[in-house]
C-alpha atoms as a PDB file:
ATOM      1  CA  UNK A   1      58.343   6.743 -27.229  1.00  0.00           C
ATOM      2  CA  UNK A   2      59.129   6.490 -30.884  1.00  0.00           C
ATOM      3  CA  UNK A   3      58.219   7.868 -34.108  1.00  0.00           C
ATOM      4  CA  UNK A   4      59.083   7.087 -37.746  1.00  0.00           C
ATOM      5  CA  UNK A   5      57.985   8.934 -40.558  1.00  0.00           C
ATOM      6  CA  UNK A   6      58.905   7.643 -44.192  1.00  0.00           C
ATOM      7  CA  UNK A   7      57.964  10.584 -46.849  1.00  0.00           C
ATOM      8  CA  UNK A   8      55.966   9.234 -49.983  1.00  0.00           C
ATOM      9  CA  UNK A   9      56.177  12.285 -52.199  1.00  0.00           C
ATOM     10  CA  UNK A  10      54.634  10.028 -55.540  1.00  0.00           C
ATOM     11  CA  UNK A  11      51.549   9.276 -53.089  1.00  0.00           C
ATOM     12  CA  UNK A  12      51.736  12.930 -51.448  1.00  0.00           C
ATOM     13  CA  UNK A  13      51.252  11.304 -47.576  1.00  0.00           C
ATOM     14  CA  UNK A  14      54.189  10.665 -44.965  1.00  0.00           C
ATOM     15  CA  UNK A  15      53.727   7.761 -43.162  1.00  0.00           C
ATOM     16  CA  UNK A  16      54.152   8.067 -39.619  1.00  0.00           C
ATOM     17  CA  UNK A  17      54.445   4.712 -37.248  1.00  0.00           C
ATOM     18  CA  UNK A  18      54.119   5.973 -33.715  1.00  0.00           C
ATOM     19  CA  UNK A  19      55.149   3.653 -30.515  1.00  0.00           C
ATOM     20  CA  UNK A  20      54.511   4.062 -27.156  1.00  0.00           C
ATOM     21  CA  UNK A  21      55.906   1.510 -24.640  1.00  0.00           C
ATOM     22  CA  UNK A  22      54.844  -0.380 -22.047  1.00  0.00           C
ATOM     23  CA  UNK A  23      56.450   1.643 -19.146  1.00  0.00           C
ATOM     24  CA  UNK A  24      55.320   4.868 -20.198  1.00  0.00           C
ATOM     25  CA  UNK A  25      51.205   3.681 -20.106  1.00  0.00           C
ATOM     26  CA  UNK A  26      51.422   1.421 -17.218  1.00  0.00           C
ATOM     27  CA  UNK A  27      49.194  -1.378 -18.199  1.00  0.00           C
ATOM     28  CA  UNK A  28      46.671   0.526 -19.567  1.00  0.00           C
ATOM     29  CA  UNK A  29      43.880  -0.713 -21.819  1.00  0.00           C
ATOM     30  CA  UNK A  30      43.693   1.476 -24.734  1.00  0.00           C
ATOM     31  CA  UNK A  31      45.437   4.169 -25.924  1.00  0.00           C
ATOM     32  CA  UNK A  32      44.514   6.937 -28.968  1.00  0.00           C
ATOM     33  CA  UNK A  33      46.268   8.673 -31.004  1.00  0.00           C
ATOM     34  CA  UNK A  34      44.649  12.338 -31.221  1.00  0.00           C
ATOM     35  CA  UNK A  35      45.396  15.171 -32.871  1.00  0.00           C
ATOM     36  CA  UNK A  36      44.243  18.113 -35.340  1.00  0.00           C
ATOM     37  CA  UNK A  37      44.721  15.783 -38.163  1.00  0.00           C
ATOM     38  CA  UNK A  38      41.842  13.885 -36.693  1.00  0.00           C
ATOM     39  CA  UNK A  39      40.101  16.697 -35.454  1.00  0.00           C
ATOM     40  CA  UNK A  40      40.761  15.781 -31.891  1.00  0.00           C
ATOM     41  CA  UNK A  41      38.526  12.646 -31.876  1.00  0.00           C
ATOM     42  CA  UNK A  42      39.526  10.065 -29.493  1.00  0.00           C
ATOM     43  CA  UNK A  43      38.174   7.374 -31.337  1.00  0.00           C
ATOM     44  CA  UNK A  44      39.307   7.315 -34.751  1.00  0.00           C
ATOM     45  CA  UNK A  45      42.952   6.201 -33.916  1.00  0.00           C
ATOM     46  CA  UNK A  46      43.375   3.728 -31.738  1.00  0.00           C
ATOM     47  CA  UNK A  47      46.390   1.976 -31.175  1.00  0.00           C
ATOM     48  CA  UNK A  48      47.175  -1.858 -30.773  1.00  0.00           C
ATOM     49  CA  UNK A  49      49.368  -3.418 -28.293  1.00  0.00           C
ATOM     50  CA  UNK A  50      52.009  -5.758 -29.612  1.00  0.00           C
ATOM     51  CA  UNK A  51      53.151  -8.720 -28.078  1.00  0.00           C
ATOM     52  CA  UNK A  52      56.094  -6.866 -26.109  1.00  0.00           C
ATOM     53  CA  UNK A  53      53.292  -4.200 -24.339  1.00  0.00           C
ATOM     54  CA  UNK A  54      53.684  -1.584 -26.347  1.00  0.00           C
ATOM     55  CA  UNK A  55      50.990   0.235 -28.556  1.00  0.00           C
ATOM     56  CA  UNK A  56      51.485   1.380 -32.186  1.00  0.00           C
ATOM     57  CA  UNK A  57      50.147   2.669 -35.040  1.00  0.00           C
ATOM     58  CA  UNK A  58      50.771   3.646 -38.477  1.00  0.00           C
ATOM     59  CA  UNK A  59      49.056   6.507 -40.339  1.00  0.00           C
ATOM     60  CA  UNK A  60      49.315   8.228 -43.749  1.00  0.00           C
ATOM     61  CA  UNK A  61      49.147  12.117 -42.843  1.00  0.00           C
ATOM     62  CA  UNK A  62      48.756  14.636 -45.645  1.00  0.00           C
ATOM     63  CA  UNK A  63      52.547  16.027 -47.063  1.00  0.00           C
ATOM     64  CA  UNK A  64      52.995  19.543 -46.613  1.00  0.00           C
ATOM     65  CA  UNK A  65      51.724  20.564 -42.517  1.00  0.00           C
ATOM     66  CA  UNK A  66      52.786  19.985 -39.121  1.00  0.00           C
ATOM     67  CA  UNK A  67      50.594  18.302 -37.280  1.00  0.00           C
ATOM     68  CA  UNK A  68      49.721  18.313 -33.466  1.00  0.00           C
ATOM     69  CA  UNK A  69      49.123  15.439 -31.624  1.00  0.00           C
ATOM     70  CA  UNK A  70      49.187  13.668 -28.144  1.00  0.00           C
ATOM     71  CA  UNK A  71      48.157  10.571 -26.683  1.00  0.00           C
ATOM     72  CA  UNK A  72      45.324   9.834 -24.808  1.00  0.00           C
ATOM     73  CA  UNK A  73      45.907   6.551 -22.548  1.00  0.00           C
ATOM     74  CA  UNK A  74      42.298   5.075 -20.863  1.00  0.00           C
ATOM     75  CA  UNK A  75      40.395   7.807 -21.579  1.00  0.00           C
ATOM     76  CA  UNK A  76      41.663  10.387 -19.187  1.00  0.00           C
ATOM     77  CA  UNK A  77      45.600  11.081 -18.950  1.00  0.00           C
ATOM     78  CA  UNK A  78      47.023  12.543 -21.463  1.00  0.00           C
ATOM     79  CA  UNK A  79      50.517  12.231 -22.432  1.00  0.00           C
ATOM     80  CA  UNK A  80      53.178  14.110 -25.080  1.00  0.00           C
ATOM     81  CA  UNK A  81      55.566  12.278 -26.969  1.00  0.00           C
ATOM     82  CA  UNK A  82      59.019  14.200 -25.989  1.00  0.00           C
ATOM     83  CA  UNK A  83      60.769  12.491 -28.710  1.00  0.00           C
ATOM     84  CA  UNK A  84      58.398  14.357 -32.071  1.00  0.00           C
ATOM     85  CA  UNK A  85      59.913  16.419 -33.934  1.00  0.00           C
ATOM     86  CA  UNK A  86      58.826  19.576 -31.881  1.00  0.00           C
ATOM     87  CA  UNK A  87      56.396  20.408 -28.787  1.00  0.00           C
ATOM     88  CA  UNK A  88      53.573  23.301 -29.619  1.00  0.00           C
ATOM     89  CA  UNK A  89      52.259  25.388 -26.470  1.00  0.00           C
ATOM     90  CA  UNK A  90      48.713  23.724 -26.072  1.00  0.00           C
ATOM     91  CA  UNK A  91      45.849  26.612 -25.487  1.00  0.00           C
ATOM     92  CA  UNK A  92      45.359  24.347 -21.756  1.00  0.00           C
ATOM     93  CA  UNK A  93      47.277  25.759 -18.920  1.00  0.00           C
ATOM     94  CA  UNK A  94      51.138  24.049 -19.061  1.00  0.00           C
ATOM     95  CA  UNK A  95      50.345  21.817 -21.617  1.00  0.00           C
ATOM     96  CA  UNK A  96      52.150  20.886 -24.476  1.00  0.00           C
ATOM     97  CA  UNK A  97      51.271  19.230 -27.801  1.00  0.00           C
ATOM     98  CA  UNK A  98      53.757  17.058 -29.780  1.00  0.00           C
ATOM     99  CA  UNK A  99      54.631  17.952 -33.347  1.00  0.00           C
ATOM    100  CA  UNK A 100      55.190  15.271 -36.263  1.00  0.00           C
ATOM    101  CA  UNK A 101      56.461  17.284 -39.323  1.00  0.00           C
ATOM    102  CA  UNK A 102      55.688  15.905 -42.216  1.00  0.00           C
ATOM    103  CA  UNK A 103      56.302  19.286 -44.624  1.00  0.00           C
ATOM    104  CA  UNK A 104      59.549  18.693 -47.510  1.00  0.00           C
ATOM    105  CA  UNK A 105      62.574  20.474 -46.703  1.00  0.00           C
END
């Protein structure tokens, strides 16, 4: 898992390119990119696989928050991204969210 976030403070967004790899969703068919920036909506971010198997996708998130996200592979498993820059207790038994921070320090 990888993420890379570039701060544009003259356009007021960091841009975040997320990557998930092929061994982590096992073949799978689509994967989303969900989170409270997106209100939790499956489809609006969906990834594309690139020609090595793994998904990505860039966004511009708002500068300022932290944001919670997690990936949704197929429809139904969910998966964290242990390498953001923080995890956030999810309200869902053990579960916990990834955090992209994208405030200026």
């Amino acid at each position: 898992m990888s993420i890379q976030k570039t701060i544009l403070p003259k356009k007021g967004v960091c841009k975040v390119n997320f990557v998930l790899p092929e061994a982590i969703i096992n073949h799978a068919k689509k994967v989303a990119i969900v989170g409270d920036f997106n209100d939790w909506h499956p489809g609006k971010h969906l990834m594309r696989k690139n020609k090595n198997g793994e998904f990505a996708r860039t966004l511009e998130l708002p500068l300022g928050k932290r944001y919670q996200f997690r990936y949704l592979i197929d429809s139904s498993k969910w998966e964290s991204d242990w390498d953001a820059d923080d995890l956030a207790k999810a309200p869902f038994a053990e579960t916990y969210n990834s955090v992209v921070d994208c405030q200026i320090h």
